[in-house]
N, C-alpha and C. Protein backbone atom coordinates (compact mmCIF):
# COMPACT_ATOMS: atom_id res chain seq x y z
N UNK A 1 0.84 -1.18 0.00
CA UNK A 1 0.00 0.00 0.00
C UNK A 1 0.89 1.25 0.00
N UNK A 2 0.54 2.00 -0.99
CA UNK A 2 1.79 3.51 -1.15
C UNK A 2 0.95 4.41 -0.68
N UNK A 3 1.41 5.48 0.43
CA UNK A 3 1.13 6.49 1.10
C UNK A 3 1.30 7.51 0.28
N UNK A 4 0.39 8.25 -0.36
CA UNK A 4 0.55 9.30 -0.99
C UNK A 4 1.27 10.59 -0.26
N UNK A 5 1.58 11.09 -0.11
CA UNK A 5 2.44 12.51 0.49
C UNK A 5 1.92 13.60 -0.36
N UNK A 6 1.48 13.94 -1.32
CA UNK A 6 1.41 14.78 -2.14
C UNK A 6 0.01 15.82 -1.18
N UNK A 7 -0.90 14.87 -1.25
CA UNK A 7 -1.89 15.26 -1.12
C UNK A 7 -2.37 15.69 0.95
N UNK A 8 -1.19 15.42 1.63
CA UNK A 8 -1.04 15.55 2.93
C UNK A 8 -1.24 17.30 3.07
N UNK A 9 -1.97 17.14 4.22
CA UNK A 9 -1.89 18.54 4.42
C UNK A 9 -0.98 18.95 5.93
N UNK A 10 -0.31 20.43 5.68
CA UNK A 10 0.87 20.20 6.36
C UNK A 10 -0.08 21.03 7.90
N UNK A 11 0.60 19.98 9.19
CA UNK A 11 -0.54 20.36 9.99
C UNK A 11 0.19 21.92 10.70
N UNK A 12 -0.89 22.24 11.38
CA UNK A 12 -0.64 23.80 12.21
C UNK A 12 -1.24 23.77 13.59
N UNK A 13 -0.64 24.32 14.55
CA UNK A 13 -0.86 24.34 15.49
C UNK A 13 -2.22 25.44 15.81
N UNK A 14 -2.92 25.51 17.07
CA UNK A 14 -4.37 26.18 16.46
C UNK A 14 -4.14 27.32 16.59
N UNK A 15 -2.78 27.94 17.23
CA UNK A 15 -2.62 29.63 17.41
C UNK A 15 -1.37 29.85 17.08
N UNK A 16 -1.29 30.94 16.24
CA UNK A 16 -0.31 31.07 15.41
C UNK A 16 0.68 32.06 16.13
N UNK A 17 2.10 32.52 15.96
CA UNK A 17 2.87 32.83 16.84
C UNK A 17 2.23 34.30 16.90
N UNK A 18 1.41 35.06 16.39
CA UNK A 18 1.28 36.67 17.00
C UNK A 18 0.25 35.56 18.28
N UNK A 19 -0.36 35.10 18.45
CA UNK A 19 -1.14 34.22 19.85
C UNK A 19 -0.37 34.00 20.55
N UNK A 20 0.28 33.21 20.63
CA UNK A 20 1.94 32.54 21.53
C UNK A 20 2.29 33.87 22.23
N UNK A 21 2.60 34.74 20.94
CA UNK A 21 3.04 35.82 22.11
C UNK A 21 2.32 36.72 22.78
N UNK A 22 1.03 36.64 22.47
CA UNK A 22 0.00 37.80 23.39
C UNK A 22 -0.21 37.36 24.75
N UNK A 23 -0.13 35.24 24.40
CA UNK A 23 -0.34 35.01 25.71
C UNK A 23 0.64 34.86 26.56
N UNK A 24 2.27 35.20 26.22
CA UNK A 24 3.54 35.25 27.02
C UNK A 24 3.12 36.68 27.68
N UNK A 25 2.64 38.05 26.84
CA UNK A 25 2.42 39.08 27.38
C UNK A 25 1.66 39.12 28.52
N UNK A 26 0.38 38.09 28.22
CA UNK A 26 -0.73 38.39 29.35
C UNK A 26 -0.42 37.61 30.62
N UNK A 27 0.46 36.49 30.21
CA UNK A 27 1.41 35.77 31.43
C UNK A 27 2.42 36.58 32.42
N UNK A 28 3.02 37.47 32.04
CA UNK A 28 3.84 38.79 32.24
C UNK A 28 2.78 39.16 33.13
N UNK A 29 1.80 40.08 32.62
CA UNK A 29 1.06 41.18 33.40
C UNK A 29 0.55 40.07 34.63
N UNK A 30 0.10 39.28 34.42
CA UNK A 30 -0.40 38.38 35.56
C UNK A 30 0.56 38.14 36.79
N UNK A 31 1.31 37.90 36.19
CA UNK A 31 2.95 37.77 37.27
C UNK A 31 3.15 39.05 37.66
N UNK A 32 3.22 40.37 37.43
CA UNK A 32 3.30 41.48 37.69
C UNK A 32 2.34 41.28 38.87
N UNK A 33 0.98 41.22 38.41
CA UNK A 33 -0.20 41.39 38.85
C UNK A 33 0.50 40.88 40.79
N UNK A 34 0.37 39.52 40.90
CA UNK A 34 0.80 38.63 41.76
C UNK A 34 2.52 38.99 42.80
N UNK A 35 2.60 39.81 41.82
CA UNK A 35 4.14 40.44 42.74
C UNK A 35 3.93 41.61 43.63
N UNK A 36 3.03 42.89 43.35
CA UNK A 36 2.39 43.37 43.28
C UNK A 36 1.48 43.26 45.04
N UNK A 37 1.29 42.00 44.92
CA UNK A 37 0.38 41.80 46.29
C UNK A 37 1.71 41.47 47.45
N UNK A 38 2.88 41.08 46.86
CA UNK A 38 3.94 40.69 47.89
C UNK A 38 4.17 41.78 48.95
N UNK A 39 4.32 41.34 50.18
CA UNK A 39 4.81 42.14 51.17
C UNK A 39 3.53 42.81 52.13
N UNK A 40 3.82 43.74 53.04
CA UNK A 40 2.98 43.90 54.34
C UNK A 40 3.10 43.03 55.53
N UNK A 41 3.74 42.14 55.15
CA UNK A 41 3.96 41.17 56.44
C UNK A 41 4.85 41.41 57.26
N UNK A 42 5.03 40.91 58.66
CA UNK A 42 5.94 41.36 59.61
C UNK A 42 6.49 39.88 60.18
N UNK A 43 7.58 39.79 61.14
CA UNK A 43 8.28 39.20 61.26
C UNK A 43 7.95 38.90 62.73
N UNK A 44 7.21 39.60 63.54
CA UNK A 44 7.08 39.05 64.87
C UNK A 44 4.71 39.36 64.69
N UNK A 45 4.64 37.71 65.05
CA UNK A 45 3.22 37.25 65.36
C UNK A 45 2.02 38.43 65.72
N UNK A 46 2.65 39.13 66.49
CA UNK A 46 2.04 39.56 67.54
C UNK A 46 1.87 40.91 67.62
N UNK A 47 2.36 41.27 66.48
CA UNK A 47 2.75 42.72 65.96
C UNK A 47 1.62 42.98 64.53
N UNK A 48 0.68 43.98 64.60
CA UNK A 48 -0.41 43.62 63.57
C UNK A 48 0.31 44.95 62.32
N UNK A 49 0.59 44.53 61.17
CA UNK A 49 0.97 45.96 60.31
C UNK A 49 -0.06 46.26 59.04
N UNK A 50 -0.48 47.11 59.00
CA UNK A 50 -1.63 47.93 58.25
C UNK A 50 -0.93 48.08 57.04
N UNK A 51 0.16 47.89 56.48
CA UNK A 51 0.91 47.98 55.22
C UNK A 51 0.23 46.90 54.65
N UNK A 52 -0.29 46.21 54.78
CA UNK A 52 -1.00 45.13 54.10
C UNK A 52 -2.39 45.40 53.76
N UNK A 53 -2.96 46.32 54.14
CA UNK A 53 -4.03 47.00 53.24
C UNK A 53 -4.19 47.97 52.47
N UNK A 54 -2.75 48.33 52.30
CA UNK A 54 -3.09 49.49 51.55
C UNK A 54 -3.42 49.42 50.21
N UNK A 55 -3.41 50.30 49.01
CA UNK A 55 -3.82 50.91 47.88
C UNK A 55 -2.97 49.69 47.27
N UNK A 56 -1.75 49.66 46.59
CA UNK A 56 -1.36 48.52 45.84
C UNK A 56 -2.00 47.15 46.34
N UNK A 57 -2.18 46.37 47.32
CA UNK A 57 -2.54 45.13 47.92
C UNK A 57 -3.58 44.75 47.56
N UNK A 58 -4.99 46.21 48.05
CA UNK A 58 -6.07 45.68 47.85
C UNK A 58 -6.64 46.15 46.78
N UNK A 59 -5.98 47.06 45.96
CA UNK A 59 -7.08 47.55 44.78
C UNK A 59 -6.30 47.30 43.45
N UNK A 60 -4.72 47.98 43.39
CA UNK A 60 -4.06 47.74 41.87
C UNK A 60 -3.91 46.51 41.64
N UNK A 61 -3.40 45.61 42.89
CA UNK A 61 -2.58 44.06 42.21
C UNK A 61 -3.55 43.14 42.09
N UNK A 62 -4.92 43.59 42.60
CA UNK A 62 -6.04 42.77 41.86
C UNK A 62 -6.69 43.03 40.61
N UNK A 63 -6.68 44.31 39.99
CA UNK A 63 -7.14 45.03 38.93
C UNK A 63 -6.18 44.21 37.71
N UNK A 64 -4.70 44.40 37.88
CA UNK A 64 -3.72 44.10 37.24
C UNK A 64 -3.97 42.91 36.90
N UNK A 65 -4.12 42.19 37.83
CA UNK A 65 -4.20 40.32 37.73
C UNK A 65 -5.65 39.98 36.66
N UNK A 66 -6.61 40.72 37.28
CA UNK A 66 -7.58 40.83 36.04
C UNK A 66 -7.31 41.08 34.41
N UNK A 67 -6.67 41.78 34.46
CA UNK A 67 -6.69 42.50 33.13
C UNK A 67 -5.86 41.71 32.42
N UNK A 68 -4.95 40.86 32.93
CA UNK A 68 -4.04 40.19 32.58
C UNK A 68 -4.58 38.71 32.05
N UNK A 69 -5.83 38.11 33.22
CA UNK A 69 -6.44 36.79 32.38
C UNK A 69 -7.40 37.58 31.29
N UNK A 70 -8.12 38.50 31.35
CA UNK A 70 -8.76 38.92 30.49
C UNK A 70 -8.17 39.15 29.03
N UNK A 71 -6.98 39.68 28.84
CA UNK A 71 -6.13 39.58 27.93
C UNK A 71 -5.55 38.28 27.57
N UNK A 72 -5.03 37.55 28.28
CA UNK A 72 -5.26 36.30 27.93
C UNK A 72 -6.32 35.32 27.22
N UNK A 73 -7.36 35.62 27.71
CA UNK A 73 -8.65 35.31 26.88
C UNK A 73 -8.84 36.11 25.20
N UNK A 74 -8.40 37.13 25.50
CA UNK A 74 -8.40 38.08 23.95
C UNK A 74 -7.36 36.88 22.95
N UNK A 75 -6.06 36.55 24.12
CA UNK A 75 -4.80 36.50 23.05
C UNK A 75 -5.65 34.87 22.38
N UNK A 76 -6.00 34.28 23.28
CA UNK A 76 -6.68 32.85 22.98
C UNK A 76 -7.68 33.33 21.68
N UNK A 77 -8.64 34.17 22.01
CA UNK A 77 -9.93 34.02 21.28
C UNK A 77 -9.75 34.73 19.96
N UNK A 78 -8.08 35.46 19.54
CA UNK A 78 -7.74 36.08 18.85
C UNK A 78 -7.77 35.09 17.26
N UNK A 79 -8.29 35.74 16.09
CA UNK A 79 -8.40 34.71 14.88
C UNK A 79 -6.70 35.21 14.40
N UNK A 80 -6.31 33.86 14.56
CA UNK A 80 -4.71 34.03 13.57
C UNK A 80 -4.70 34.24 12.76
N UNK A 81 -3.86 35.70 12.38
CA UNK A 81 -4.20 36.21 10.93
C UNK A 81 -2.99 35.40 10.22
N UNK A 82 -3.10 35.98 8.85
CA UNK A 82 -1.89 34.83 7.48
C UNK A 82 -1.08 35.47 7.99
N UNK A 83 -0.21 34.70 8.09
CA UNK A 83 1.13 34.54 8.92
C UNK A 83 1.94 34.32 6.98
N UNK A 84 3.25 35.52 6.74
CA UNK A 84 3.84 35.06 6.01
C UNK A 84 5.48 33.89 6.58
């Protein structure tokens, strides 16, 4: 039995590299996002520190982290244009 080759179609992966990289970008901002919340903590139990509520903790590094799967979803739902 001879395997034709001619007529094979050459396969592709389902997101083409401008995708690959939107979703390295939106991987980035997410990690930003998540760094972002680091810190406010203290080193002795018993000691309570209010640096852990402030403005970056509770409002930007969650906004950030959003915007970042949401973009992710764009880079996914993005139609791969012709790629030369």
């Amino acid at each position: 039995m001879a395997i034709n080759t001619e007529n094979k179609e050459e396969q592709q992966f389902a997101l083409g590299k401008e995708n690959l990289r939107l979703l390295l970008i939106g991987f980035v901002i997410i990690i930003v996002g998540f760094i972002l919340m680091i810190g406010g903590g203290t080193t002795d139990p018993t000691v309570f520190n209010k640096e852990i509520f402030n403005f970056q903790r509770i409002t930007l590094s969650p906004i950030v982290v959003m915007i970042g799967f949401v973009f992710e979803i764009y880079a996914i739902m993005k139609k791969p244009g012709s790629e030369k």
